[in-house]
PDB file of N, CA and C in Angstrom:
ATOM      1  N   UNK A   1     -17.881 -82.906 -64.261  1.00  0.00           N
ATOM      2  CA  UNK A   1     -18.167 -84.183 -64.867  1.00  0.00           C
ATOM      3  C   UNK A   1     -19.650 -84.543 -64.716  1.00  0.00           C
ATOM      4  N   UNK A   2     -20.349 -84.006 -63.608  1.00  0.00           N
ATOM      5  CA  UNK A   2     -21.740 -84.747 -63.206  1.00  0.00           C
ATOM      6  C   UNK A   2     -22.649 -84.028 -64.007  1.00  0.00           C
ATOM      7  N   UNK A   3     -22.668 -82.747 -64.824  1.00  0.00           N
ATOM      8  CA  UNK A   3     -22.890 -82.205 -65.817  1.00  0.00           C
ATOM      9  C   UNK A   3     -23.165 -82.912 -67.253  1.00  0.00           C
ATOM     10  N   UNK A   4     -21.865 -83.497 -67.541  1.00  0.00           N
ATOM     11  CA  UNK A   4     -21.633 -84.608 -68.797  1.00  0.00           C
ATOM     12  C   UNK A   4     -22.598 -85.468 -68.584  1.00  0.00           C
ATOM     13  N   UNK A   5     -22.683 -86.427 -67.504  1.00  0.00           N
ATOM     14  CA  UNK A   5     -23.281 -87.710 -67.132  1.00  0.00           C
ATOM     15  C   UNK A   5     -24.698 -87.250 -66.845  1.00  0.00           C
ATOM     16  N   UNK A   6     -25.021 -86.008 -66.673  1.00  0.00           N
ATOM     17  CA  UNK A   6     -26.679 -85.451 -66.761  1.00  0.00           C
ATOM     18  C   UNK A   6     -27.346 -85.672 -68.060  1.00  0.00           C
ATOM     19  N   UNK A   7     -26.464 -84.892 -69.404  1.00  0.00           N
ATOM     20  CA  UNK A   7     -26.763 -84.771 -70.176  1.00  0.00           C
ATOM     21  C   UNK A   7     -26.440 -86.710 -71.220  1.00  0.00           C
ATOM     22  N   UNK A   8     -25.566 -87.337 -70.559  1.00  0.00           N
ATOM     23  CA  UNK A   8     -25.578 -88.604 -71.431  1.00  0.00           C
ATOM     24  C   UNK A   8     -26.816 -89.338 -70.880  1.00  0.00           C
ATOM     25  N   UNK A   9     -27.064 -89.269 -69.797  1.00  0.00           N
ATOM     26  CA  UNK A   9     -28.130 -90.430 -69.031  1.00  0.00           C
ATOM     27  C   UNK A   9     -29.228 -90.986 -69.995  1.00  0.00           C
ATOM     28  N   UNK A  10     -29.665 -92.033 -70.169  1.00  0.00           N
ATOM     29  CA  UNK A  10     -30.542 -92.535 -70.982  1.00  0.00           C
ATOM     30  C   UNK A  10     -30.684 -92.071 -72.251  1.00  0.00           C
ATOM     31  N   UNK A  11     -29.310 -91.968 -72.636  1.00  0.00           N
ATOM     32  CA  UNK A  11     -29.634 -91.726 -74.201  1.00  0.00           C
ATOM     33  C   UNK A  11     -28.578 -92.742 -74.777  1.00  0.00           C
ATOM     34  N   UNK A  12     -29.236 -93.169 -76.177  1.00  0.00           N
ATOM     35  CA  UNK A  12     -28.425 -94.328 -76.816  1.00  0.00           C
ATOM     36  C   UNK A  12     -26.808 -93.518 -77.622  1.00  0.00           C
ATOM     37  N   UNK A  13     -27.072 -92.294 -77.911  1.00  0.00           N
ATOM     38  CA  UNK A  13     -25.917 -91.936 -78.440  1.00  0.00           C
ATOM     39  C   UNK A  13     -25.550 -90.815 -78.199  1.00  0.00           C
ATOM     40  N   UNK A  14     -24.817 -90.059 -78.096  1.00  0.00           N
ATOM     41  CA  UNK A  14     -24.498 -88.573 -77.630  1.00  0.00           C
ATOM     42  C   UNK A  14     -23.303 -88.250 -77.733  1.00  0.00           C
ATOM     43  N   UNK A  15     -23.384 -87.481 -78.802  1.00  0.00           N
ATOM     44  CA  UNK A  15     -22.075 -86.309 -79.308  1.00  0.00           C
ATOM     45  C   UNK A  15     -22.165 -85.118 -79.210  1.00  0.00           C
ATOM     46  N   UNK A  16     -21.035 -84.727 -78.243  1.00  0.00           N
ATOM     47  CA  UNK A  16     -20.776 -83.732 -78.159  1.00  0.00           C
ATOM     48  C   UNK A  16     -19.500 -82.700 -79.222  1.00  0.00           C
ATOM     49  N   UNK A  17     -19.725 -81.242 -79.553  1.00  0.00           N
ATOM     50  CA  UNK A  17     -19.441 -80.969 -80.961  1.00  0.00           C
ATOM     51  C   UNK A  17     -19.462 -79.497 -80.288  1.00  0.00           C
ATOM     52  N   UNK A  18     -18.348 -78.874 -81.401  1.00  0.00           N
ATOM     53  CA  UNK A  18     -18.724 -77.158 -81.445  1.00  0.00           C
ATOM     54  C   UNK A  18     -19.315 -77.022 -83.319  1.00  0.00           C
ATOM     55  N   UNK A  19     -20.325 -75.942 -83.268  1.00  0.00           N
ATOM     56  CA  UNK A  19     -20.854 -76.115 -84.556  1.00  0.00           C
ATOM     57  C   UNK A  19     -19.870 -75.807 -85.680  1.00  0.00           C
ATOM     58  N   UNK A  20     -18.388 -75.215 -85.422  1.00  0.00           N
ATOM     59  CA  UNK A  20     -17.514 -75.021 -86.211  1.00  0.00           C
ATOM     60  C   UNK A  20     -16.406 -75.910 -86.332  1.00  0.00           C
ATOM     61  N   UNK A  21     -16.978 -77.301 -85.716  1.00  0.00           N
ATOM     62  CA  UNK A  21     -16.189 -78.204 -85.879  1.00  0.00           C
ATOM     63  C   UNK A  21     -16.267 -79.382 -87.271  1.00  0.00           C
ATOM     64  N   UNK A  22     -15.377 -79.475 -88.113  1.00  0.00           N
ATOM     65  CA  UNK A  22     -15.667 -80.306 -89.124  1.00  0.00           C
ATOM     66  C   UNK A  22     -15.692 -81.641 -89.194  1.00  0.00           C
ATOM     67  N   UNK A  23     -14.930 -81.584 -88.331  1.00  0.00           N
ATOM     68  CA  UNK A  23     -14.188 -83.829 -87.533  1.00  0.00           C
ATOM     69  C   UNK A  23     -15.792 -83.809 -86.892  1.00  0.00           C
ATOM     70  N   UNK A  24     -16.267 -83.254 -86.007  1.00  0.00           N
ATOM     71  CA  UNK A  24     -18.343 -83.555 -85.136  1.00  0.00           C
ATOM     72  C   UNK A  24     -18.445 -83.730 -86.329  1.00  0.00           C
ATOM     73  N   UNK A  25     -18.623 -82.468 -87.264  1.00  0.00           N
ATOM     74  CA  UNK A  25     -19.559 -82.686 -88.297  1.00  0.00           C
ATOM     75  C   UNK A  25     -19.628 -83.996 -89.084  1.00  0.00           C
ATOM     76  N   UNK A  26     -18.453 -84.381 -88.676  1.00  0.00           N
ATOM     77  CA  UNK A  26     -18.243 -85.998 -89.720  1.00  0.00           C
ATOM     78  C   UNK A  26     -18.804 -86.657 -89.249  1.00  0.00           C
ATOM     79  N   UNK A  27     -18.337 -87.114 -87.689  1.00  0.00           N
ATOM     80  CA  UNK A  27     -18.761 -88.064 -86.685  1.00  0.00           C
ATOM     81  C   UNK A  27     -20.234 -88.155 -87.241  1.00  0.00           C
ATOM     82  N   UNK A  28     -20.761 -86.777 -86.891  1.00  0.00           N
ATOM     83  CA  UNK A  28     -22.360 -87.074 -87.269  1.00  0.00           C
ATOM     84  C   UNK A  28     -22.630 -87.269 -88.072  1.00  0.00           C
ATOM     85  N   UNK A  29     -22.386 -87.176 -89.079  1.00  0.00           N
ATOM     86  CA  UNK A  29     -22.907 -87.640 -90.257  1.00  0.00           C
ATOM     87  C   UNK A  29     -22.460 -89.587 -90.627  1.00  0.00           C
ATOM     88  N   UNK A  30     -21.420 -89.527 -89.969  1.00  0.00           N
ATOM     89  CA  UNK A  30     -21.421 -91.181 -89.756  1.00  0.00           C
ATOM     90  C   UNK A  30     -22.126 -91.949 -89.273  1.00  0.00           C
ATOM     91  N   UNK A  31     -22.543 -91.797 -88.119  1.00  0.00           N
ATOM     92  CA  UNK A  31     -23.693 -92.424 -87.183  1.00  0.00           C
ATOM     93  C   UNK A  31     -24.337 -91.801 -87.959  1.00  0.00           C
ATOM     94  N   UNK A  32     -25.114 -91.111 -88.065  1.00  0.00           N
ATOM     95  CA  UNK A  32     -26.823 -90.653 -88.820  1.00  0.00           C
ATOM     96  C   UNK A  32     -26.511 -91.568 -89.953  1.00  0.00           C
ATOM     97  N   UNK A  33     -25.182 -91.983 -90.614  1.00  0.00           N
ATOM     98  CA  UNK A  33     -25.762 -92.933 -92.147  1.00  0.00           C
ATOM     99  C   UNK A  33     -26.115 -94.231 -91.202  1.00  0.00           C
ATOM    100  N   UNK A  34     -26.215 -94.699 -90.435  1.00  0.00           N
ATOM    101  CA  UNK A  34     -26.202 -96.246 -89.743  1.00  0.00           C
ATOM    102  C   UNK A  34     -27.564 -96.516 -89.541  1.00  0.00           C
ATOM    103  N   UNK A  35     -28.721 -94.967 -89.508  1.00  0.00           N
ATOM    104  CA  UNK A  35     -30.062 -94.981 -89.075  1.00  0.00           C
ATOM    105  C   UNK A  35     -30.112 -94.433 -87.610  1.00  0.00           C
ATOM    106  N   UNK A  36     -28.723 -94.120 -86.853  1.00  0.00           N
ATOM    107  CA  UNK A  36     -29.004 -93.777 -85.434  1.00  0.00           C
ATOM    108  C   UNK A  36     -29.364 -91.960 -85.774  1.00  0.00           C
ATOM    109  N   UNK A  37     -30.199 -91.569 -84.550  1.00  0.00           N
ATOM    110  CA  UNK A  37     -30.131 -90.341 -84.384  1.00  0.00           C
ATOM    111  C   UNK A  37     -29.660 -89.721 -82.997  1.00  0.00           C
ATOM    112  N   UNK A  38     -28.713 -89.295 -82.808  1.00  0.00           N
ATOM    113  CA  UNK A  38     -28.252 -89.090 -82.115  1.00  0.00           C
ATOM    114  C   UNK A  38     -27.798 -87.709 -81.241  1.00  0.00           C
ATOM    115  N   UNK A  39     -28.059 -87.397 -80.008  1.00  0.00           N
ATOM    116  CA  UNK A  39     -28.192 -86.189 -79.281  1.00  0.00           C
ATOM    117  C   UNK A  39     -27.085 -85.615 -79.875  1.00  0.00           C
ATOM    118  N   UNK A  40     -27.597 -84.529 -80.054  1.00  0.00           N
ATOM    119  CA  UNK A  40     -25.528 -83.921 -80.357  1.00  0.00           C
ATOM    120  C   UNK A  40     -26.179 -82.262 -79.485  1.00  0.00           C
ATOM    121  N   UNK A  41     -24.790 -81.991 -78.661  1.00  0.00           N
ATOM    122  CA  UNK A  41     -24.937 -80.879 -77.731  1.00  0.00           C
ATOM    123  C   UNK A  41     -23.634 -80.367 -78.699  1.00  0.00           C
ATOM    124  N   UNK A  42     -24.144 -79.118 -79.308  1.00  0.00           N
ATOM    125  CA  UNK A  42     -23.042 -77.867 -79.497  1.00  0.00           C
ATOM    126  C   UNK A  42     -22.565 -77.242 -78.147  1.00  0.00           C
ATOM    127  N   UNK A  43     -21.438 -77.124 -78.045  1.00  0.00           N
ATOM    128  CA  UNK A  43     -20.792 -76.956 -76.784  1.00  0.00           C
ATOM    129  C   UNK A  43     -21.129 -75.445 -76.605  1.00  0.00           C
ATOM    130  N   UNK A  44     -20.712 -74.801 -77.668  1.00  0.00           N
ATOM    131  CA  UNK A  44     -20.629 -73.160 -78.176  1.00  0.00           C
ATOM    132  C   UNK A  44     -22.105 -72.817 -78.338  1.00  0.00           C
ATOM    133  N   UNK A  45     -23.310 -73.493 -78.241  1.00  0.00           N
ATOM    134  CA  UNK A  45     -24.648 -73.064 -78.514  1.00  0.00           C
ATOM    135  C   UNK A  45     -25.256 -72.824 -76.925  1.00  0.00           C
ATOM    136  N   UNK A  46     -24.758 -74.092 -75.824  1.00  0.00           N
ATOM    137  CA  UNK A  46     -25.500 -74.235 -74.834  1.00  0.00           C
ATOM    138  C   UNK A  46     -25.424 -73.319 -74.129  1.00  0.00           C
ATOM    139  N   UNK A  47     -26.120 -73.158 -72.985  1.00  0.00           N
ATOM    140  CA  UNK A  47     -25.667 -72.345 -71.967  1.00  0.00           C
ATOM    141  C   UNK A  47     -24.254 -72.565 -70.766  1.00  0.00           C
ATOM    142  N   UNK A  48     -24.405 -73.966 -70.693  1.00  0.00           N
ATOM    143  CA  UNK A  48     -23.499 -74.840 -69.751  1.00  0.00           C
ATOM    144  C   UNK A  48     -22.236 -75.251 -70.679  1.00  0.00           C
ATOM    145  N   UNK A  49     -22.143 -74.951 -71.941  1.00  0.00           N
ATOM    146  CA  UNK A  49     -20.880 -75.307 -72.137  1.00  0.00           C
ATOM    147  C   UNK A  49     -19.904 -75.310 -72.206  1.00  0.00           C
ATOM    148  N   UNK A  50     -19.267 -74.487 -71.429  1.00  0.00           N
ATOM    149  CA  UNK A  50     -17.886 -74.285 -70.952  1.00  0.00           C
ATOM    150  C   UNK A  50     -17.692 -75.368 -69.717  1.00  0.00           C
ATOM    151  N   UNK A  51     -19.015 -75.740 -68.734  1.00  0.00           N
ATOM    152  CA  UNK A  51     -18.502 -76.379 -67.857  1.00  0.00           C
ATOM    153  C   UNK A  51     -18.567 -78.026 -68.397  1.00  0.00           C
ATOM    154  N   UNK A  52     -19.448 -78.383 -69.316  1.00  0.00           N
ATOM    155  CA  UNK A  52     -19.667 -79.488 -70.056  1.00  0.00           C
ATOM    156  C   UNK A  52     -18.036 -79.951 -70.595  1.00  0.00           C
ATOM    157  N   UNK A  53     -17.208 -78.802 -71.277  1.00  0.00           N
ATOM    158  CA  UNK A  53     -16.128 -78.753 -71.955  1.00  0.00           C
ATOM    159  C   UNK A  53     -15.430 -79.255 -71.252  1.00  0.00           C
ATOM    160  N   UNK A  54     -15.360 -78.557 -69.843  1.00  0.00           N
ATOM    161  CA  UNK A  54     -14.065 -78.865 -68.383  1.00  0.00           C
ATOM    162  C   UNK A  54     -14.710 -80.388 -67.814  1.00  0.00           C
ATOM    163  N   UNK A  55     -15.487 -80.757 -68.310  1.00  0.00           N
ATOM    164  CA  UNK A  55     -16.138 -82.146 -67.701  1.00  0.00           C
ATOM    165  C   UNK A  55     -15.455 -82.887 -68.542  1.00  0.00           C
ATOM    166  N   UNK A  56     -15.689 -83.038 -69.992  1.00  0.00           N
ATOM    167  CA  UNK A  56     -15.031 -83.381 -70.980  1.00  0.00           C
ATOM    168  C   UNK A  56     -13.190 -83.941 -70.356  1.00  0.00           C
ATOM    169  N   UNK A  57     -12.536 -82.524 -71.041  1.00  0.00           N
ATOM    170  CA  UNK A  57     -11.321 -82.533 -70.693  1.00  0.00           C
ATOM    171  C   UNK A  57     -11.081 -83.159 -69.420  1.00  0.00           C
ATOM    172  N   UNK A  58     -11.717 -83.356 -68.315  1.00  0.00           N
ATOM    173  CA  UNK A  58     -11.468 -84.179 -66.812  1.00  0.00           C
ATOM    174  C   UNK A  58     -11.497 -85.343 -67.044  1.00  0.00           C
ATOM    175  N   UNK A  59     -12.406 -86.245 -68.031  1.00  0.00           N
ATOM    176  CA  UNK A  59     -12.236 -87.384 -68.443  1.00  0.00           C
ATOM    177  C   UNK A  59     -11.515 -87.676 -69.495  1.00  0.00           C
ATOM    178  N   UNK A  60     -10.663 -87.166 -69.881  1.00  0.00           N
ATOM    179  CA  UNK A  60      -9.828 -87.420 -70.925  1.00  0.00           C
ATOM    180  C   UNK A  60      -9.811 -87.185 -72.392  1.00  0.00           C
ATOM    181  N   UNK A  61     -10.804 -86.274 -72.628  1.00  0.00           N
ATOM    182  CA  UNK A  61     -11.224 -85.852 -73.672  1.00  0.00           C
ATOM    183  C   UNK A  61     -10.040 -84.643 -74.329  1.00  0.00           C
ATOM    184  N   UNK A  62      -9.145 -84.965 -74.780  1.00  0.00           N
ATOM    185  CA  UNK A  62      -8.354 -84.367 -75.238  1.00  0.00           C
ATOM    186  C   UNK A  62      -7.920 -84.131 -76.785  1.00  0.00           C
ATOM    187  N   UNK A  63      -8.618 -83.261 -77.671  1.00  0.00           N
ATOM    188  CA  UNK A  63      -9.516 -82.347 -77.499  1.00  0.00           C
ATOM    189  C   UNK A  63     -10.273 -82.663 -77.026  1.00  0.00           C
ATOM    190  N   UNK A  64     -11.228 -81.443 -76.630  1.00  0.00           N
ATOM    191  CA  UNK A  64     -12.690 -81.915 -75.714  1.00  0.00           C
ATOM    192  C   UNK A  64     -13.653 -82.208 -77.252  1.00  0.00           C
ATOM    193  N   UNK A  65     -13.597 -82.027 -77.856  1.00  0.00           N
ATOM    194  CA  UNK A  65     -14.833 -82.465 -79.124  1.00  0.00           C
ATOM    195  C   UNK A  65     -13.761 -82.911 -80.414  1.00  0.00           C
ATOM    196  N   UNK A  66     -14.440 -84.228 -81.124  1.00  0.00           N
ATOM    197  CA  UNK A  66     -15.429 -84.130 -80.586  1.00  0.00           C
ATOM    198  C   UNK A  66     -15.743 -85.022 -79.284  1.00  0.00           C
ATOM    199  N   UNK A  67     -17.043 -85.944 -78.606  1.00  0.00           N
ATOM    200  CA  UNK A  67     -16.591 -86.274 -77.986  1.00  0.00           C
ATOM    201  C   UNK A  67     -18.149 -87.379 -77.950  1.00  0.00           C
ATOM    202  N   UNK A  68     -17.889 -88.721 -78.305  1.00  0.00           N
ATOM    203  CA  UNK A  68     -18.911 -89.668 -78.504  1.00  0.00           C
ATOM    204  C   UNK A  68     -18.851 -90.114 -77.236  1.00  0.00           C
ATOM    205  N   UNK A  69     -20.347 -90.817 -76.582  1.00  0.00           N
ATOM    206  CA  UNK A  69     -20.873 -91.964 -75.595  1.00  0.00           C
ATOM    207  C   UNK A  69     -21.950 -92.752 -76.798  1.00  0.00           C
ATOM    208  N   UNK A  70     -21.876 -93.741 -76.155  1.00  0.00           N
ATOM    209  CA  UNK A  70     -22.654 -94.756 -76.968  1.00  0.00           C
ATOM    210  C   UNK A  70     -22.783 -95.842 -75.744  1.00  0.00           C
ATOM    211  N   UNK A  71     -24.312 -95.979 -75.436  1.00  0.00           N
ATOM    212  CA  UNK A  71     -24.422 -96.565 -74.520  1.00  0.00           C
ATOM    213  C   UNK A  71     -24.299 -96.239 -72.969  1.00  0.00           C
ATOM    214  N   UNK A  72     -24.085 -94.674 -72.803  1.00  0.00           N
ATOM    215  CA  UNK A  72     -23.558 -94.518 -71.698  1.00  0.00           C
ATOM    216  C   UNK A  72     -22.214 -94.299 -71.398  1.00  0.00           C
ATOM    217  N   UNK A  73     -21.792 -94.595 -72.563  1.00  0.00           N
ATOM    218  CA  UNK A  73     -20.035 -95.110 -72.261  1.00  0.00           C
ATOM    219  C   UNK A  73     -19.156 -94.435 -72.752  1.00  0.00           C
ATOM    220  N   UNK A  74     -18.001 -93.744 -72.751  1.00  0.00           N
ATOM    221  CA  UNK A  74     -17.611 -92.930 -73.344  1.00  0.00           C
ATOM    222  C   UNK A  74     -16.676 -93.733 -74.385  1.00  0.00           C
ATOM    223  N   UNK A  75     -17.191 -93.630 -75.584  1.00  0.00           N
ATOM    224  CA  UNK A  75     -16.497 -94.066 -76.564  1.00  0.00           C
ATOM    225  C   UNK A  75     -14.987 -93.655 -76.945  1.00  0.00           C
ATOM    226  N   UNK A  76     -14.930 -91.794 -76.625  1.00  0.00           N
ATOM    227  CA  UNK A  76     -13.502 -91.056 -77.698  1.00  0.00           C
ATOM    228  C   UNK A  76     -14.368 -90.206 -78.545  1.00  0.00           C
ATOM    229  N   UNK A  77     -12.820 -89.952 -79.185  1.00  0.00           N
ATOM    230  CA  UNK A  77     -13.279 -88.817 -80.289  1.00  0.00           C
ATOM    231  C   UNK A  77     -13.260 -89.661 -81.604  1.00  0.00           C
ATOM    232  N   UNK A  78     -12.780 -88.731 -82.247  1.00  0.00           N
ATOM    233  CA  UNK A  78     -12.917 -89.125 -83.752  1.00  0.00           C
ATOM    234  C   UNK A  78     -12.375 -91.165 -84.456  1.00  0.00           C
ATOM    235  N   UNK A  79     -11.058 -90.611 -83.197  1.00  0.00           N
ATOM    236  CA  UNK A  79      -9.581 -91.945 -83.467  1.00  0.00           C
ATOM    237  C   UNK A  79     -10.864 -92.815 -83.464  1.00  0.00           C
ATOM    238  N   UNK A  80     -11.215 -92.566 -81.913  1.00  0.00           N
ATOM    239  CA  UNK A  80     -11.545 -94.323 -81.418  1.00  0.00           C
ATOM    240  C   UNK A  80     -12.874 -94.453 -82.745  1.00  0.00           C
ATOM    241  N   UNK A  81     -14.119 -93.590 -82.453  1.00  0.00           N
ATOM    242  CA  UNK A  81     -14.715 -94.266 -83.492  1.00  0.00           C
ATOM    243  C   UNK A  81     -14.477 -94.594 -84.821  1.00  0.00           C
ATOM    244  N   UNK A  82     -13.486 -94.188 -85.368  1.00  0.00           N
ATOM    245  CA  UNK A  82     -13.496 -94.611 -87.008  1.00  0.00           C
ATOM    246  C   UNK A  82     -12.791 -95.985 -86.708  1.00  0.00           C
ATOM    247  N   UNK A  83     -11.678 -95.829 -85.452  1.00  0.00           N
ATOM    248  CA  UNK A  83     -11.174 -97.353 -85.307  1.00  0.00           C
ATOM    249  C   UNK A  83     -12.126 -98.415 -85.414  1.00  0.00           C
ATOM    250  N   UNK A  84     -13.722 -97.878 -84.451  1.00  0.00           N
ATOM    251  CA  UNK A  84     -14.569 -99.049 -84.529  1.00  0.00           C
ATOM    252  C   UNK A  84     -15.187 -99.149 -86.080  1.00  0.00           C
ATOM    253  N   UNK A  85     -15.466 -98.227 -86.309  1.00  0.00           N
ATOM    254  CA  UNK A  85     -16.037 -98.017 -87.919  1.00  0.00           C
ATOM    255  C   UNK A  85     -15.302 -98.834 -88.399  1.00  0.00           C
ATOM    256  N   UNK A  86     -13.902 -98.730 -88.839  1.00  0.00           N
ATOM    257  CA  UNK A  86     -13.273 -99.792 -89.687  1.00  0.00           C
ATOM    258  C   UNK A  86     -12.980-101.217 -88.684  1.00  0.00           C
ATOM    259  N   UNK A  87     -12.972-101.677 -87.911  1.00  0.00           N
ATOM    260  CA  UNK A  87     -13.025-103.180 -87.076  1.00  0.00           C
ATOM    261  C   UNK A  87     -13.878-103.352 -87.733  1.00  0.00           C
ATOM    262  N   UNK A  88     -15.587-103.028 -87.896  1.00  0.00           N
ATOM    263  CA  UNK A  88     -16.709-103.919 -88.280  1.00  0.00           C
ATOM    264  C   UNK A  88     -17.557-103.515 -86.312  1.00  0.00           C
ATOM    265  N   UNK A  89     -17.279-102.636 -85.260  1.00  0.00           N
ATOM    266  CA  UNK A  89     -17.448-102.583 -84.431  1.00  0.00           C
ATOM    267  C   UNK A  89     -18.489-101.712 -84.079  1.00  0.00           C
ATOM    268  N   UNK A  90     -18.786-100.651 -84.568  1.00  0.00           N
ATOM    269  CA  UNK A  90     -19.475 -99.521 -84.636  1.00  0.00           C
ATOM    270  C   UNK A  90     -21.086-100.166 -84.469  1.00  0.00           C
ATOM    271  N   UNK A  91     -21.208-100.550 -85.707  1.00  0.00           N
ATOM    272  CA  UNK A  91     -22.250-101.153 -85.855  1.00  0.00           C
ATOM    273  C   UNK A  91     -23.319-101.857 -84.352  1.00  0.00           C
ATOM    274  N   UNK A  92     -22.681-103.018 -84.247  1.00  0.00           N
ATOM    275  CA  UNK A  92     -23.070-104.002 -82.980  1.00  0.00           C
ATOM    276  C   UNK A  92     -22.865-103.218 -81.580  1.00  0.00           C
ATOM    277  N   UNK A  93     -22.028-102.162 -81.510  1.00  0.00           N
ATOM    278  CA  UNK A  93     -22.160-101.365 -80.585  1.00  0.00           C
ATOM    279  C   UNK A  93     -23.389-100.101 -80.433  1.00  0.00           C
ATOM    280  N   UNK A  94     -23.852 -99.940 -81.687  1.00  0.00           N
ATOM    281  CA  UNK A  94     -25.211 -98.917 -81.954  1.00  0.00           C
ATOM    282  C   UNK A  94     -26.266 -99.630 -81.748  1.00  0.00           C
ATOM    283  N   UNK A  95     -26.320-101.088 -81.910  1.00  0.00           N
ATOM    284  CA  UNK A  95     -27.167-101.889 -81.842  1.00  0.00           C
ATOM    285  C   UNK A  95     -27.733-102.526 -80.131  1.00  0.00           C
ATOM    286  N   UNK A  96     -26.383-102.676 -79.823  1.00  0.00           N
ATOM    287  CA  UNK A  96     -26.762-103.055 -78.677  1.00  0.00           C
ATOM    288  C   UNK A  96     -26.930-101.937 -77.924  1.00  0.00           C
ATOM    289  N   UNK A  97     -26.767-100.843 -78.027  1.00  0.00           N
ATOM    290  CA  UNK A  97     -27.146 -99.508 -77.118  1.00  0.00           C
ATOM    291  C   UNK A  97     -28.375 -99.025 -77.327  1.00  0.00           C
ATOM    292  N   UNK A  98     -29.161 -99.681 -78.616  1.00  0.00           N
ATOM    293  CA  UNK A  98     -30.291 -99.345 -78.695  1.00  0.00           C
ATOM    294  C   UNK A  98     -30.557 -98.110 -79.569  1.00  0.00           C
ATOM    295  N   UNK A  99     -29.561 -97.674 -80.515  1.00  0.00           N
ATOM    296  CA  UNK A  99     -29.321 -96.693 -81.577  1.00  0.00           C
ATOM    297  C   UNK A  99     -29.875 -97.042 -82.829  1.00  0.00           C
ATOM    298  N   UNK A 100     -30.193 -98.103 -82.925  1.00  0.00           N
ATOM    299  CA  UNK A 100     -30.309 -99.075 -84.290  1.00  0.00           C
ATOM    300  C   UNK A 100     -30.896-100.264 -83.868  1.00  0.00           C
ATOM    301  N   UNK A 101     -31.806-100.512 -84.601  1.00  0.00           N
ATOM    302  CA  UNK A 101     -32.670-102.109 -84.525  1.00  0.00           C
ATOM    303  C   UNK A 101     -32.020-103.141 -85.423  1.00  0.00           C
ATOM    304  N   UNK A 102     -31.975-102.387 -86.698  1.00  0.00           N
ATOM    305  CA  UNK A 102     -31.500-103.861 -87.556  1.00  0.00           C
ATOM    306  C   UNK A 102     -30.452-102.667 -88.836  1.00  0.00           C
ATOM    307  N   UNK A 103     -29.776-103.510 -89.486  1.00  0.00           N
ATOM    308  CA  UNK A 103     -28.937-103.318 -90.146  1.00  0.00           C
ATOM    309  C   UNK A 103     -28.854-104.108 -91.048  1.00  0.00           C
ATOM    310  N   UNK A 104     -29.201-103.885 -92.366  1.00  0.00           N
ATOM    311  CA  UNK A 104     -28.606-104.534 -93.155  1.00  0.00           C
ATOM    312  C   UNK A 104     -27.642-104.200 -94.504  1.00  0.00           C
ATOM    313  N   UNK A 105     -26.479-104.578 -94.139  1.00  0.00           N
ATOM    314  CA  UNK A 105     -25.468-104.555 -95.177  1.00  0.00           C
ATOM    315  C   UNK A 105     -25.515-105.219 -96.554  1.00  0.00           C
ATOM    316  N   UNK A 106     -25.605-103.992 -97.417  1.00  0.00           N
ATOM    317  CA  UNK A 106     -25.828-104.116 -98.600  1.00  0.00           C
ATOM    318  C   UNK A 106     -24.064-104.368 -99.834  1.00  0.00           C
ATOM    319  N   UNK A 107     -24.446-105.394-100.644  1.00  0.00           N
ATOM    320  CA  UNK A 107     -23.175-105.980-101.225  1.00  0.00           C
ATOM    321  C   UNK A 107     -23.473-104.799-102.209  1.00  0.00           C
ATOM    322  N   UNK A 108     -21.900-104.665-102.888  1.00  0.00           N
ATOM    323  CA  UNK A 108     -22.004-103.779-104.115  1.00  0.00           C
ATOM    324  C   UNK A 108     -21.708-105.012-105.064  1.00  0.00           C
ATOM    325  N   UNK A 109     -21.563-106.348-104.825  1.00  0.00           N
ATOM    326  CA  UNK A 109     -21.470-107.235-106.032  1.00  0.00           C
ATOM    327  C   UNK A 109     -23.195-108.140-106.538  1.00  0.00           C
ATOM    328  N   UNK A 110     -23.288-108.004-107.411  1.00  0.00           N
ATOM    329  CA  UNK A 110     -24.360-108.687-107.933  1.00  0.00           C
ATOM    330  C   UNK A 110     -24.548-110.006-108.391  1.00  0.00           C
TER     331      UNK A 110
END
């Protein structure tokens, strides 16, 4: 676990992903539309990632990827963030972690 918490420390967002994963690949591309950029560790690229993986899975990461922090915090995988995505939650949580400065939501009505 103290592995995981090395690699989250002072960063506003951090996903963890195998590069043959398509659900990461989403995740990321979700956050990157918000303006965040965000660490993403390929599990399968690093050197440490098998033990990163067993850090994962120890905290409940079941699957281990993908596997979001935001803020430090361990968000979940895919469920929890789209849950926040659709609440209206995502957002104010990128914001206050310091992922995103400002946001502005654009109407499709004219």
């Amino acid at each position: 676990m103290e592995a995981v918490w090395r690699l989250v420390d002072e960063r506003p967002v951090v996903i963890f992903s195998k590069s043959s994963c398509c659900v990461s690949h989403s995740l990321k591309q979700l956050i990157t539309s918000y303006g965040a950029n965000p660490t993403v560790y390929e599990l399968d690229e690093i050197p440490n990632g098998r033990e990163v993986e067993r850090g994962l899975q120890s905290m409940g990461c079941k699957p281990s990827v993908p596997a979001v922090f935001i803020g430090q915090k361990l968000v979940g995988g895919s469920n929890e963030v789209i849950s926040l995505q659709v609440r209206g939650k995502l957002v104010p949580m990128l914001m206050e972690a310091g992922a995103i400065w400002v946001w502005n939501r654009t109407s499709s009505t004219a």
